[in-house]
Protein backbone atom coordinates (compact mmCIF):
# COMPACT_ATOMS: atom_id res chain seq x y z
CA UNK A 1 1.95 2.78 18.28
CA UNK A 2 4.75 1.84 15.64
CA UNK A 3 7.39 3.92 14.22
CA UNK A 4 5.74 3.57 10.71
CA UNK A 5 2.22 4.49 11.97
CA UNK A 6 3.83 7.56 13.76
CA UNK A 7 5.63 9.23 10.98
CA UNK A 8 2.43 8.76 8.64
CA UNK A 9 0.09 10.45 11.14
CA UNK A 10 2.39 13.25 11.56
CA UNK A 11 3.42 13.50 8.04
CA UNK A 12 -1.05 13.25 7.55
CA UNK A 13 -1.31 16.20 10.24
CA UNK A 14 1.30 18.23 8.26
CA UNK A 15 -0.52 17.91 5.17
CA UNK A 16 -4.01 18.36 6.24
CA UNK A 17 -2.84 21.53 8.72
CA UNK A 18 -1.02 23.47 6.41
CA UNK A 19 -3.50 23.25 3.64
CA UNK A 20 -6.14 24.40 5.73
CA UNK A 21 -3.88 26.93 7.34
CA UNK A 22 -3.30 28.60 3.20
CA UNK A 23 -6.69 28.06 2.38
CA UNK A 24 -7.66 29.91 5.23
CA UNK A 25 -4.50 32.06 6.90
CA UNK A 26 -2.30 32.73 4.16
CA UNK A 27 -1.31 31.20 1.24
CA UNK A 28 2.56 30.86 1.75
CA UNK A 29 1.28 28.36 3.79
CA UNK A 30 1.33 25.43 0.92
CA UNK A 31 5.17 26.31 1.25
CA UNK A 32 5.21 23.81 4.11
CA UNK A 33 2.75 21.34 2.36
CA UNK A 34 4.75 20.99 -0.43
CA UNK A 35 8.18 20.25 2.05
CA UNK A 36 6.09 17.37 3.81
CA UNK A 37 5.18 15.96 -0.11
CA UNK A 38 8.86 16.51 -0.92
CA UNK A 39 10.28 14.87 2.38
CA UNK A 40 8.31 11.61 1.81
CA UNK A 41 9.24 11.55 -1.33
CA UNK A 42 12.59 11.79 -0.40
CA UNK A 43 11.74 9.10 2.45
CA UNK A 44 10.76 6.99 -0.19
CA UNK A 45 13.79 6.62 -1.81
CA UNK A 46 16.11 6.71 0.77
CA UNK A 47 14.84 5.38 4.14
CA UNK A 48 15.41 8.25 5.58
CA UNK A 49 13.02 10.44 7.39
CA UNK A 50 14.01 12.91 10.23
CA UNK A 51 10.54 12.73 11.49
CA UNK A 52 11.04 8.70 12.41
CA UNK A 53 14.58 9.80 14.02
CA UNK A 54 12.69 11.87 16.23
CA UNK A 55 9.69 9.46 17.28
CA UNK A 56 12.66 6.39 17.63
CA UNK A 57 14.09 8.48 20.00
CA UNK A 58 11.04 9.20 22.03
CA UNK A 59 10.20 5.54 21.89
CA UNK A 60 8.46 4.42 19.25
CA UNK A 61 8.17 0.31 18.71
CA UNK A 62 10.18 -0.17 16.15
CA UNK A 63 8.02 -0.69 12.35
CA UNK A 64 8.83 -2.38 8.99
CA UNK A 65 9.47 0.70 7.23
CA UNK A 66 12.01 3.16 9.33
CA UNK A 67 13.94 0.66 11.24
């Protein structure tokens, strides 16, 4: 597994789990939906994503995107 296919199925699992978790727990939940949105966003821009950090150093083959 790549870096870049890491970080988007954890950033994916994020997503999907918290917006079940306020649809169906509580919804402060969407709280930490809308941090993943706002983190690749940020990613986006600037290369660079804590998440990747974290799967580089638990070694992940290096991908095109977080290098």
């Amino acid at each position: 597994m790549t870096l870049d296919t890491a970080v988007m199925r954890f950033a994916g699992t994020v997503v999907l789990g918290s917006a079940l978790a306020a649809h169906f727990i509580h919804p402060a939940w969407i709280y930490l939906t809308m941090f993943a949105g706002a983190n690749m966003i940020q990613a986006s821009f600037t290369g660079f994503c804590p998440a990747a950090m974290v799967f580089k150093a638990l070694g992940a083959r290096p991908g095109r995107t977080f290098e």
